[in-house]
ModelCIF file with pLDDT and N, C-alpha, C, O atoms, coordinates in Angstrom:
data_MODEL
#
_entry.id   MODEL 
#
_entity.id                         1 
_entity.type                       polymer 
_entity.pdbx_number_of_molecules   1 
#
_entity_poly.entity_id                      1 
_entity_poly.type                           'polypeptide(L)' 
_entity_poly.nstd_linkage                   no 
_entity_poly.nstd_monomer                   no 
_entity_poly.pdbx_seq_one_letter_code       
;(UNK)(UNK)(UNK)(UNK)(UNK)(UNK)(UNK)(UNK)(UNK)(UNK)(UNK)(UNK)(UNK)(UNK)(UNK)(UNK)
(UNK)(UNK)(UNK)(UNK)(UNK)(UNK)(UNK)(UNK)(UNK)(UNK)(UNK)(UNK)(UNK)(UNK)(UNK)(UNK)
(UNK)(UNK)(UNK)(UNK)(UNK)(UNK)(UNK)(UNK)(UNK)(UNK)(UNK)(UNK)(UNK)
;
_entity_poly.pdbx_seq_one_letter_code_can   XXXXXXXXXXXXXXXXXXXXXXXXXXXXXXXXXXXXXXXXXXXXX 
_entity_poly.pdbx_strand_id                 A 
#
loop_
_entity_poly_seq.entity_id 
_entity_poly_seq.num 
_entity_poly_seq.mon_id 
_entity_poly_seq.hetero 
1 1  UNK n 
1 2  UNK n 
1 3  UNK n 
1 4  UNK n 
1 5  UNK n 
1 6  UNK n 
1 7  UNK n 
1 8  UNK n 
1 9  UNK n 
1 10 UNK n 
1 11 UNK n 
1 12 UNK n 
1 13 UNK n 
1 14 UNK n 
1 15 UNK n 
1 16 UNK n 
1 17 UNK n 
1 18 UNK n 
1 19 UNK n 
1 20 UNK n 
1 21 UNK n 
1 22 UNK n 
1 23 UNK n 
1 24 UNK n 
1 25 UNK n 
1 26 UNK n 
1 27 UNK n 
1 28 UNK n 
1 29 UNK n 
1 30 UNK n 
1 31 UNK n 
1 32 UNK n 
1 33 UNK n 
1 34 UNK n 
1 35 UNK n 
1 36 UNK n 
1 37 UNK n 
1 38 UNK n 
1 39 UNK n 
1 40 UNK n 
1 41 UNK n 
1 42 UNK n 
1 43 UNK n 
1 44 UNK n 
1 45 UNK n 
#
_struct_asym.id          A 
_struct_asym.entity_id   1 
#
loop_
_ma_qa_metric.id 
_ma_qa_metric.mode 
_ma_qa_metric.name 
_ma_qa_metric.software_group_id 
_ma_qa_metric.type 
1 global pLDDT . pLDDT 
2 local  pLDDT . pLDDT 
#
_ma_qa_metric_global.metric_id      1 
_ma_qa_metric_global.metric_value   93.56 
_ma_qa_metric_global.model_id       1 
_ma_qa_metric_global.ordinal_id     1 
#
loop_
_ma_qa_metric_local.label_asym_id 
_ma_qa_metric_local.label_comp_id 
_ma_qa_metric_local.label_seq_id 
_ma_qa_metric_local.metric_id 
_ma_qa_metric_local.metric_value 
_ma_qa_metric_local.model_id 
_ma_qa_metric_local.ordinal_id 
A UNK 1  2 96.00 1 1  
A UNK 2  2 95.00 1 2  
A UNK 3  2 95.00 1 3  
A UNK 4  2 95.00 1 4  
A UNK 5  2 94.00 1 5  
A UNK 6  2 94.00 1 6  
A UNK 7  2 93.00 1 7  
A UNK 8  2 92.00 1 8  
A UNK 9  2 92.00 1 9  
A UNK 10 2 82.00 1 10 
A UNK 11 2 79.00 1 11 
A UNK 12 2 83.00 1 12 
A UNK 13 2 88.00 1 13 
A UNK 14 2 88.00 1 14 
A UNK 15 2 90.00 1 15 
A UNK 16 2 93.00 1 16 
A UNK 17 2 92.00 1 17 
A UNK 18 2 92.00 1 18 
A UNK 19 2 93.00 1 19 
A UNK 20 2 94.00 1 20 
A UNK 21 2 94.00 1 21 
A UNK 22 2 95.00 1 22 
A UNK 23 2 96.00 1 23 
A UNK 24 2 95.00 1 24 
A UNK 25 2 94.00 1 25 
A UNK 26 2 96.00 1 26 
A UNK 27 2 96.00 1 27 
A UNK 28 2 97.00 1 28 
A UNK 29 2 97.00 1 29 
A UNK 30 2 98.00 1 30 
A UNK 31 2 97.00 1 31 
A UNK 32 2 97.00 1 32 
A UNK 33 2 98.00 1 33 
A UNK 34 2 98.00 1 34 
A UNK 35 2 97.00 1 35 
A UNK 36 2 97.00 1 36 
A UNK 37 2 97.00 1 37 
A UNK 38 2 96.00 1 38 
A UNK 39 2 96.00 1 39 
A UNK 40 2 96.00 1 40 
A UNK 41 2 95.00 1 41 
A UNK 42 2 92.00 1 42 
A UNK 43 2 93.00 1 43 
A UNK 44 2 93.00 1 44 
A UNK 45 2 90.00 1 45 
#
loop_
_atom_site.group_PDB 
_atom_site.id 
_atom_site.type_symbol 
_atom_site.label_atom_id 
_atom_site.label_alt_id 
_atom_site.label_comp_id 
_atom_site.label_asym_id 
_atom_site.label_entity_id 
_atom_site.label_seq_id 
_atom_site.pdbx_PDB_ins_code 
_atom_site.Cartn_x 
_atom_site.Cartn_y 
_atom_site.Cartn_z 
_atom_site.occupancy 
_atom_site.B_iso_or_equiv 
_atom_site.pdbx_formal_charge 
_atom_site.auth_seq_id 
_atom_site.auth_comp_id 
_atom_site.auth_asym_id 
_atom_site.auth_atom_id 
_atom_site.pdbx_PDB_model_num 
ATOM 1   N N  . UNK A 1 1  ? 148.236 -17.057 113.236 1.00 96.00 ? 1  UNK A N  1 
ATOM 2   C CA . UNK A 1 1  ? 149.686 -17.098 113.064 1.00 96.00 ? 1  UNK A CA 1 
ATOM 3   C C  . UNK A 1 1  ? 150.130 -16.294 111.846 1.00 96.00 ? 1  UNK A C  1 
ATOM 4   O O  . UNK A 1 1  ? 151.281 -15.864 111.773 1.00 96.00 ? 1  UNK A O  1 
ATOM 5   N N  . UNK A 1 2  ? 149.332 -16.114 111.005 1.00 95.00 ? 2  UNK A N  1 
ATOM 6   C CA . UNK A 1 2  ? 149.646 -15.308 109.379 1.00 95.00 ? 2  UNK A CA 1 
ATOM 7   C C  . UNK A 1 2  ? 149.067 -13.831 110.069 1.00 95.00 ? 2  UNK A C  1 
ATOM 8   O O  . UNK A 1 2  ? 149.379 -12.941 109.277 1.00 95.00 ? 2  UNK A O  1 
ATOM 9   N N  . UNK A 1 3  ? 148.509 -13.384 110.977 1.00 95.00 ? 3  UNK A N  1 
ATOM 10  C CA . UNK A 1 3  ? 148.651 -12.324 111.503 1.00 95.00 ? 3  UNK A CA 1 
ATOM 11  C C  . UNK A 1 3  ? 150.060 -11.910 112.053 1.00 95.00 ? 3  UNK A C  1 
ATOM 12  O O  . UNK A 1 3  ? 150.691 -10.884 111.798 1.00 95.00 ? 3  UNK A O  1 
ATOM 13  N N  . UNK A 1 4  ? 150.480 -13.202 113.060 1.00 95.00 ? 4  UNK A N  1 
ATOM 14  C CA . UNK A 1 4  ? 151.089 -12.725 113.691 1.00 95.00 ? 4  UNK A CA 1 
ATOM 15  C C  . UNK A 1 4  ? 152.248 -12.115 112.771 1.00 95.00 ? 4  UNK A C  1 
ATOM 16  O O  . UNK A 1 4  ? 152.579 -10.934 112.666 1.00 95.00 ? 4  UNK A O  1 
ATOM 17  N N  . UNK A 1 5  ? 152.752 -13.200 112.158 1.00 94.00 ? 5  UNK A N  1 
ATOM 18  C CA . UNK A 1 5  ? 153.992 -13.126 111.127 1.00 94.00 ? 5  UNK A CA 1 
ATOM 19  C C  . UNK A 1 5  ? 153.917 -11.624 110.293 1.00 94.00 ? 5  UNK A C  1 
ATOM 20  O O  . UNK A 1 5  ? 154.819 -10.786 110.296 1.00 94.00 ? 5  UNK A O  1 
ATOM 21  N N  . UNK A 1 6  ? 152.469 -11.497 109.505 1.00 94.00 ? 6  UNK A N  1 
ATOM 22  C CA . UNK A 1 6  ? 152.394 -10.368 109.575 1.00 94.00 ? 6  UNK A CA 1 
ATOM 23  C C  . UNK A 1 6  ? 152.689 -8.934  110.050 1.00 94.00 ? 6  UNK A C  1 
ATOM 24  O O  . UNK A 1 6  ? 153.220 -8.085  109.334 1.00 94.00 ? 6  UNK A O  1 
ATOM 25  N N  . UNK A 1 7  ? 152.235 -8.711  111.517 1.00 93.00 ? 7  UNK A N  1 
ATOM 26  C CA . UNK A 1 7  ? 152.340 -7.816  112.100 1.00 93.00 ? 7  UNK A CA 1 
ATOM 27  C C  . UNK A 1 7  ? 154.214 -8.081  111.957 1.00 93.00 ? 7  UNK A C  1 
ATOM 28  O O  . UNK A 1 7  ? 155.045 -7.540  111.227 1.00 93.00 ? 7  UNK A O  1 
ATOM 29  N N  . UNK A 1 8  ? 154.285 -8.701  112.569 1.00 92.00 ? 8  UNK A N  1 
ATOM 30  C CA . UNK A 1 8  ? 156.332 -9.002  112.542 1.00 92.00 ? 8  UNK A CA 1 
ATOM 31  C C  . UNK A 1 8  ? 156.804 -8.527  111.341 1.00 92.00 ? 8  UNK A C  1 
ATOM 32  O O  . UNK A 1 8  ? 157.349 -7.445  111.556 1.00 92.00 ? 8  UNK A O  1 
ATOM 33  N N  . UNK A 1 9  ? 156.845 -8.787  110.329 1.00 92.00 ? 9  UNK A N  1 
ATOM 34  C CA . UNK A 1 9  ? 157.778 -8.460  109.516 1.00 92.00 ? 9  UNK A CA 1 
ATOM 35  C C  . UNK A 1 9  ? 157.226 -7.003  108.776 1.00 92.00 ? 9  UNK A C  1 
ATOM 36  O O  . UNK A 1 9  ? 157.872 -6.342  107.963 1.00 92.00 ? 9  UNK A O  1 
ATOM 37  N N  . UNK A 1 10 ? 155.946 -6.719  109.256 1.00 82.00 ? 10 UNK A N  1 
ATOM 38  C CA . UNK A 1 10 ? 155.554 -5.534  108.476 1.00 82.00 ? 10 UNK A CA 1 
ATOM 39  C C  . UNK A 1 10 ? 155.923 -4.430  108.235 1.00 82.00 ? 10 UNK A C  1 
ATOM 40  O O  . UNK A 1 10 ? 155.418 -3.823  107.290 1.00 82.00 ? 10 UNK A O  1 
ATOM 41  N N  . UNK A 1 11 ? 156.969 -3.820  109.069 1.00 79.00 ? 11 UNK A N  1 
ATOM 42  C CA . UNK A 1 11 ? 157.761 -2.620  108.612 1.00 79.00 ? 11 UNK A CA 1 
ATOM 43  C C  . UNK A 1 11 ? 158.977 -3.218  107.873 1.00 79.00 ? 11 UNK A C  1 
ATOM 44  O O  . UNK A 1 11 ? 159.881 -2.446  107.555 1.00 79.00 ? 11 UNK A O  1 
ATOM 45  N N  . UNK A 1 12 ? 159.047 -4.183  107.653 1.00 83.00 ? 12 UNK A N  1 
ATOM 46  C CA . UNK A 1 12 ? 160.368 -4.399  106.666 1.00 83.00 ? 12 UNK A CA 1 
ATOM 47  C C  . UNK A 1 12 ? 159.733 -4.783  104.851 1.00 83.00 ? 12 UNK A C  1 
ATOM 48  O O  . UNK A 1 12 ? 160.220 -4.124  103.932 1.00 83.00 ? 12 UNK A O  1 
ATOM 49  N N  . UNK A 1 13 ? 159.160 -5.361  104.686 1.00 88.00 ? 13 UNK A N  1 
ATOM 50  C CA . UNK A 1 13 ? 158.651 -5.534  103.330 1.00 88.00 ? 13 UNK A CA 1 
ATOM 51  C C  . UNK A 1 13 ? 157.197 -6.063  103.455 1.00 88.00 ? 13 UNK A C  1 
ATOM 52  O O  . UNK A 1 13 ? 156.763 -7.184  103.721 1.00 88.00 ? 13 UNK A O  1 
ATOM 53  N N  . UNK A 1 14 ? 156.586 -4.877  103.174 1.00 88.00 ? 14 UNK A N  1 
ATOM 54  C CA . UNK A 1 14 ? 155.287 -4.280  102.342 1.00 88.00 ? 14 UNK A CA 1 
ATOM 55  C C  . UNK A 1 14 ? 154.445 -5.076  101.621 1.00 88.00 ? 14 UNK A C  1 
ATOM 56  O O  . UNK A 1 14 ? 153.219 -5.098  101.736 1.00 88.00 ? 14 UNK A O  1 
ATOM 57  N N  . UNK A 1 15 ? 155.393 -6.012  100.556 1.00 90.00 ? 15 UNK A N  1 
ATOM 58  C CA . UNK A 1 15 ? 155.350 -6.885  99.894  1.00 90.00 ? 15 UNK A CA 1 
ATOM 59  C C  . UNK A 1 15 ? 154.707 -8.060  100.153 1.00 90.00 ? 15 UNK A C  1 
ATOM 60  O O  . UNK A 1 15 ? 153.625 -8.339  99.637  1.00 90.00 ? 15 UNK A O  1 
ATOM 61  N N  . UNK A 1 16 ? 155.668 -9.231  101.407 1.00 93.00 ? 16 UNK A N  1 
ATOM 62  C CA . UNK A 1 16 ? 155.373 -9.727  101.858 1.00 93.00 ? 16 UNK A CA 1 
ATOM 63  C C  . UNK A 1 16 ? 154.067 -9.904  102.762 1.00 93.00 ? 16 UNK A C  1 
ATOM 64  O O  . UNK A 1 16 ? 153.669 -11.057 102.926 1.00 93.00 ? 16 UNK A O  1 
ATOM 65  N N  . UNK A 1 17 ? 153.389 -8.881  103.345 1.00 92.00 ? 17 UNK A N  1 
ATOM 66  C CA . UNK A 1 17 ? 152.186 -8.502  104.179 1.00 92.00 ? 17 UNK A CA 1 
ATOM 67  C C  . UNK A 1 17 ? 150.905 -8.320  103.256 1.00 92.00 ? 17 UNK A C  1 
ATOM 68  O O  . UNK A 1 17 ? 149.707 -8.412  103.523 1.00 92.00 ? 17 UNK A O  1 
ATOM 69  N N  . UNK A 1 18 ? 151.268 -8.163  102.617 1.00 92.00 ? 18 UNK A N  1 
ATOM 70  C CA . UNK A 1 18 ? 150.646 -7.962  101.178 1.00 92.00 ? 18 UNK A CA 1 
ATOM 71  C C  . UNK A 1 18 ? 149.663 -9.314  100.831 1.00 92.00 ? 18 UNK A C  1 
ATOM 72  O O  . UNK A 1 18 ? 148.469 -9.379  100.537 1.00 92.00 ? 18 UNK A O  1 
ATOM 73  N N  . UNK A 1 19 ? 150.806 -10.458 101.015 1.00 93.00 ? 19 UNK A N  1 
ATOM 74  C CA . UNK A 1 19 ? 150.604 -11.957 100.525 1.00 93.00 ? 19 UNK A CA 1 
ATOM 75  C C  . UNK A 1 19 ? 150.212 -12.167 101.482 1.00 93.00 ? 19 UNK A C  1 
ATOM 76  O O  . UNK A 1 19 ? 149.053 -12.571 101.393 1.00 93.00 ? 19 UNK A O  1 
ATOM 77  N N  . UNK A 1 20 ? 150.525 -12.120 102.341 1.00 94.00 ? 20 UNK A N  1 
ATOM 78  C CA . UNK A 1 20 ? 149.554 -12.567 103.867 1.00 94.00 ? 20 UNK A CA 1 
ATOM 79  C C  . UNK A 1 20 ? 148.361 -12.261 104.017 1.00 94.00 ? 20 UNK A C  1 
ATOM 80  O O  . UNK A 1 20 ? 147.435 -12.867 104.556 1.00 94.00 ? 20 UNK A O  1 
ATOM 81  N N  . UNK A 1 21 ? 148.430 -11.057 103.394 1.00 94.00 ? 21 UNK A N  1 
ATOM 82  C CA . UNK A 1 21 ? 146.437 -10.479 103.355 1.00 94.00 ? 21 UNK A CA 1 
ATOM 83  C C  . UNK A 1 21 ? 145.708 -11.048 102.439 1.00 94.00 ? 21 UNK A C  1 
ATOM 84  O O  . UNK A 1 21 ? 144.483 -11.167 102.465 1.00 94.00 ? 21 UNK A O  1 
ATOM 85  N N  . UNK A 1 22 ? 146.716 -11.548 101.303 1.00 95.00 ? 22 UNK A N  1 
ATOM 86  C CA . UNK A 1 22 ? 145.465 -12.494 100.298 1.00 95.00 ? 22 UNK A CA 1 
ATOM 87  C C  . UNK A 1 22 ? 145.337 -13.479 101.079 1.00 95.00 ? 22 UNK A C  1 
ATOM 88  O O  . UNK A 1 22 ? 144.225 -13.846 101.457 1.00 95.00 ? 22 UNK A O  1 
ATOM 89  N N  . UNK A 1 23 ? 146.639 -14.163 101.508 1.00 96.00 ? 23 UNK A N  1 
ATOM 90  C CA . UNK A 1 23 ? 146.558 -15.803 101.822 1.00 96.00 ? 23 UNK A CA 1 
ATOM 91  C C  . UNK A 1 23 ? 145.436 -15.648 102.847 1.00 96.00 ? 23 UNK A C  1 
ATOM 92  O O  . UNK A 1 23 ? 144.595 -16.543 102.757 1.00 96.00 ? 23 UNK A O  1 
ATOM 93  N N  . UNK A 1 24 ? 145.158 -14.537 104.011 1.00 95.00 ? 24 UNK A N  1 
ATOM 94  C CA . UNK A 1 24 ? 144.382 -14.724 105.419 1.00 95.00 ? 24 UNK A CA 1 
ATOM 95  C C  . UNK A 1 24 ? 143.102 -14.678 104.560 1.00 95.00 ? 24 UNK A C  1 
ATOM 96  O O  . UNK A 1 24 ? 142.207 -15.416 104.972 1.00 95.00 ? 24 UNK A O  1 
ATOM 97  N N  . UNK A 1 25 ? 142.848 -14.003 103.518 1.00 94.00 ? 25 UNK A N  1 
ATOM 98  C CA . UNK A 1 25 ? 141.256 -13.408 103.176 1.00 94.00 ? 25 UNK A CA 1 
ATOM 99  C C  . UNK A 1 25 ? 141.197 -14.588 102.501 1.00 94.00 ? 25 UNK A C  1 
ATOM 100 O O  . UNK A 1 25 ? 140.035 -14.983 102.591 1.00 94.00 ? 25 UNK A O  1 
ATOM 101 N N  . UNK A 1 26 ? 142.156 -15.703 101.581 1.00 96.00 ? 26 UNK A N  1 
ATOM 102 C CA . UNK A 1 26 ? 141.163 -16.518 101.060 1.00 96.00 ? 26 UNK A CA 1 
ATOM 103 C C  . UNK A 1 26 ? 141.249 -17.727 101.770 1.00 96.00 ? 26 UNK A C  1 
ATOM 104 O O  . UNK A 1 26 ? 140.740 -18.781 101.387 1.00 96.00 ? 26 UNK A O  1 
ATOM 105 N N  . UNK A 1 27 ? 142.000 -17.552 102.971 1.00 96.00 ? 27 UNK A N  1 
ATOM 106 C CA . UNK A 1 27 ? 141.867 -18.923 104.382 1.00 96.00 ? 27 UNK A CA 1 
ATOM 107 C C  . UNK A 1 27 ? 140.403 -18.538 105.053 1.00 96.00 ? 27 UNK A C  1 
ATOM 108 O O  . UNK A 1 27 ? 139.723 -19.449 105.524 1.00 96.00 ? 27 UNK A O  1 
ATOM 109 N N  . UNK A 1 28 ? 140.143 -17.783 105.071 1.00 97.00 ? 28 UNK A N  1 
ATOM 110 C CA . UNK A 1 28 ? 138.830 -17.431 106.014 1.00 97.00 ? 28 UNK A CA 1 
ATOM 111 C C  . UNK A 1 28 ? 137.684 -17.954 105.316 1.00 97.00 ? 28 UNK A C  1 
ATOM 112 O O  . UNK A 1 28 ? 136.814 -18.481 106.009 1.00 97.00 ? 28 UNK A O  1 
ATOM 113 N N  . UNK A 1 29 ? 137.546 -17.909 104.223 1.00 97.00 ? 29 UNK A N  1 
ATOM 114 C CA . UNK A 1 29 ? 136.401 -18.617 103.570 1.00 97.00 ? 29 UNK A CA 1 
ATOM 115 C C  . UNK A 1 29 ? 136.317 -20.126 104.216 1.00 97.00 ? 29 UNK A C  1 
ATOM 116 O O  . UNK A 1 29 ? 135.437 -20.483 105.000 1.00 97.00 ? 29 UNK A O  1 
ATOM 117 N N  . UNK A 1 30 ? 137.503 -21.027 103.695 1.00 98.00 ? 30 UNK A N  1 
ATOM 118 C CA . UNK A 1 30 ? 136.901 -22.041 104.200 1.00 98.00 ? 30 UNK A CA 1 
ATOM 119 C C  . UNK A 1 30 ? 136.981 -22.823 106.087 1.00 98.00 ? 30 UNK A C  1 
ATOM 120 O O  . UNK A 1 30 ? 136.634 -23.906 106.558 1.00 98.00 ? 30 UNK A O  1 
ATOM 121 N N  . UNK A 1 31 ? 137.504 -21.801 106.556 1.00 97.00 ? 31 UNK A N  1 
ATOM 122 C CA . UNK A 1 31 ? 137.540 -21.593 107.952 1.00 97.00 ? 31 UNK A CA 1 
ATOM 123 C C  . UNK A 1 31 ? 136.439 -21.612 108.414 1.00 97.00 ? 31 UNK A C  1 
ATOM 124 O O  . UNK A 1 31 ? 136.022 -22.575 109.057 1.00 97.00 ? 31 UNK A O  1 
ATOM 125 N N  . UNK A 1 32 ? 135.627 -20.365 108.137 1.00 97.00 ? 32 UNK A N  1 
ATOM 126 C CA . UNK A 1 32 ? 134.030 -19.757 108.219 1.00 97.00 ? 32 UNK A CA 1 
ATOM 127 C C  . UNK A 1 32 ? 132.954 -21.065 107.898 1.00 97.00 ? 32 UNK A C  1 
ATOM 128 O O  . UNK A 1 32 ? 132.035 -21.449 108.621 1.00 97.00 ? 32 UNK A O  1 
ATOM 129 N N  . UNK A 1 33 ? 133.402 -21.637 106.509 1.00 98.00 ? 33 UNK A N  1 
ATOM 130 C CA . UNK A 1 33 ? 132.908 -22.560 106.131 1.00 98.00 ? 33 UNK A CA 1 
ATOM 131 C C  . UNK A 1 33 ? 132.825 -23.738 107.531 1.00 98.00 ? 33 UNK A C  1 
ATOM 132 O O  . UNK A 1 33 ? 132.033 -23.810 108.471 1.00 98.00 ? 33 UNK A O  1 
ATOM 133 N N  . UNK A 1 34 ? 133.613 -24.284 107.281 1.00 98.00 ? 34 UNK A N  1 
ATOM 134 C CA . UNK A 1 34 ? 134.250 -25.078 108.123 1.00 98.00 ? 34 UNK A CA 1 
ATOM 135 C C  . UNK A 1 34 ? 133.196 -25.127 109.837 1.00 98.00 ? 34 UNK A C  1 
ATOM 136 O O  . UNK A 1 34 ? 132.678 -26.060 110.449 1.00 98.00 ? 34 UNK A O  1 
ATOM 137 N N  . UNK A 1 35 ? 133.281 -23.465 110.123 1.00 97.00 ? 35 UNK A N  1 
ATOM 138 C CA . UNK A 1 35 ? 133.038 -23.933 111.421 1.00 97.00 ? 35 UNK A CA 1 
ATOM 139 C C  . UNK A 1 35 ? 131.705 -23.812 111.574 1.00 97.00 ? 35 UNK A C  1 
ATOM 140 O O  . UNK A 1 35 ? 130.996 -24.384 112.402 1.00 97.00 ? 35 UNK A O  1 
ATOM 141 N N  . UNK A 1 36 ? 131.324 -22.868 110.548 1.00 97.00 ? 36 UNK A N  1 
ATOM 142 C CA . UNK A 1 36 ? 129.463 -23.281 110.375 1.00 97.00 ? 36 UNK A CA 1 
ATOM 143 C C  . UNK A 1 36 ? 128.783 -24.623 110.184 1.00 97.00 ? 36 UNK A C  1 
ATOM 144 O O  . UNK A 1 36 ? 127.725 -25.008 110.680 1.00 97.00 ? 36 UNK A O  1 
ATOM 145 N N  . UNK A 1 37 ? 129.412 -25.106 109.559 1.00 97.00 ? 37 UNK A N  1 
ATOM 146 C CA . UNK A 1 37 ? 129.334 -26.541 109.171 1.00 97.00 ? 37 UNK A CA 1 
ATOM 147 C C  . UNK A 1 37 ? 129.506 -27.379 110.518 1.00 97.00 ? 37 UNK A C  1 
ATOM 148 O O  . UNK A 1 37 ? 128.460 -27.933 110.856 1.00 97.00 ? 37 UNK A O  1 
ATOM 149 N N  . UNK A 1 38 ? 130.503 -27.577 111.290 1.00 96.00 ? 38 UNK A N  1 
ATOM 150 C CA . UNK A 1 38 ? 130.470 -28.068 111.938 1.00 96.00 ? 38 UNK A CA 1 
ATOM 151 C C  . UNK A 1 38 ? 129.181 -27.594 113.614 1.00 96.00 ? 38 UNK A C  1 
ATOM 152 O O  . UNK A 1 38 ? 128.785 -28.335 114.513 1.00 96.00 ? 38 UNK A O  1 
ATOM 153 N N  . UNK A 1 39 ? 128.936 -26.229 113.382 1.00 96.00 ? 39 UNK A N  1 
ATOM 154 C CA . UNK A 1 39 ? 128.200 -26.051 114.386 1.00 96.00 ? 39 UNK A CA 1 
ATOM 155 C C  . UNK A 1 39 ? 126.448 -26.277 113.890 1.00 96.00 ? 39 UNK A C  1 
ATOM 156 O O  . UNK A 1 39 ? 125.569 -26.425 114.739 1.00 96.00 ? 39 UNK A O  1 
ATOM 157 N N  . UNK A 1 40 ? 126.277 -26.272 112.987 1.00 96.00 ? 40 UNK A N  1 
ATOM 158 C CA . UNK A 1 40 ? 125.286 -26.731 112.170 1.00 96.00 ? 40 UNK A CA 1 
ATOM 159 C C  . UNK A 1 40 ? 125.213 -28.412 112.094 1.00 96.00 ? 40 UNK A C  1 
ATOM 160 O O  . UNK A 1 40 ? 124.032 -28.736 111.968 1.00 96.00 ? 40 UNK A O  1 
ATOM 161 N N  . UNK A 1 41 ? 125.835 -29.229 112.120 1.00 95.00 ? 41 UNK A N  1 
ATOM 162 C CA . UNK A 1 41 ? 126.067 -30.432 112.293 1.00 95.00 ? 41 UNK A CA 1 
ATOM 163 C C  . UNK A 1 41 ? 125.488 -30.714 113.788 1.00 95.00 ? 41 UNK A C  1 
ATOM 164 O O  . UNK A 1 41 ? 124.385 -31.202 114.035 1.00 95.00 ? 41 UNK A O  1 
ATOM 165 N N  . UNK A 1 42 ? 126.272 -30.382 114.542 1.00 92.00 ? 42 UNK A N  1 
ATOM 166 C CA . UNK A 1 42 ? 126.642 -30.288 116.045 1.00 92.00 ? 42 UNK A CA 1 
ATOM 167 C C  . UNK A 1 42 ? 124.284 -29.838 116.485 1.00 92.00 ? 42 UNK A C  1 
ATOM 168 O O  . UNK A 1 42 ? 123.545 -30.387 117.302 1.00 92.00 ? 42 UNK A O  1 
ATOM 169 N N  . UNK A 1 43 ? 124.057 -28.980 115.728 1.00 93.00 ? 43 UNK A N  1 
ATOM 170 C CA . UNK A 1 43 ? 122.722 -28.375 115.754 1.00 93.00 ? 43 UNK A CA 1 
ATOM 171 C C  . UNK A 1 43 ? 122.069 -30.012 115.624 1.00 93.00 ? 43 UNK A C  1 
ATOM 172 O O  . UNK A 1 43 ? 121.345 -30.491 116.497 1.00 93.00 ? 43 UNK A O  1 
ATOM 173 N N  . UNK A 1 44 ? 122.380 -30.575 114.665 1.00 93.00 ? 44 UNK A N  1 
ATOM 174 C CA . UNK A 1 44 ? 121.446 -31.982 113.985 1.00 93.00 ? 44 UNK A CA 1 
ATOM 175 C C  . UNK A 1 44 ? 122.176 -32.818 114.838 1.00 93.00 ? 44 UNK A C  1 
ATOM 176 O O  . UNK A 1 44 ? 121.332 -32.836 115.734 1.00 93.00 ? 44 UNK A O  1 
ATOM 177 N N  . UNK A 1 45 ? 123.029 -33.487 115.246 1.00 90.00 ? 45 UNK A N  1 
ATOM 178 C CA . UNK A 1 45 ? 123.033 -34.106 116.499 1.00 90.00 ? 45 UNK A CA 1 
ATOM 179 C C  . UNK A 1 45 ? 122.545 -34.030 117.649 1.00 90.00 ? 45 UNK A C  1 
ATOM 180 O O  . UNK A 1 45 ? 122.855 -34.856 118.508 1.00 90.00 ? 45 UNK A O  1 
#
């Protein structure tokens, strides 16, 4: 959804897309985290 919004407003301020690329790059860490973890879990069950 921070893509999508992204892609949307991206020819209007630069700025804004900007913050979306930090916010997505430092959401993915614990996303990644997250789903390794759970499929690694899922492994030990």
């Amino acid at each position: 959804l921070n893509g999508v919004a992204a892609l949307i407003i991206g020819r209007n301020n630069a700025e804004q897309v900007e913050t979306l690329y930090v916010v997505s790059r430092l959401m993915l860490y614990p996303a990644l985290f997250l789903l390794t973890a759970g499929i690694f879990i899922g492994a030990i069950w």
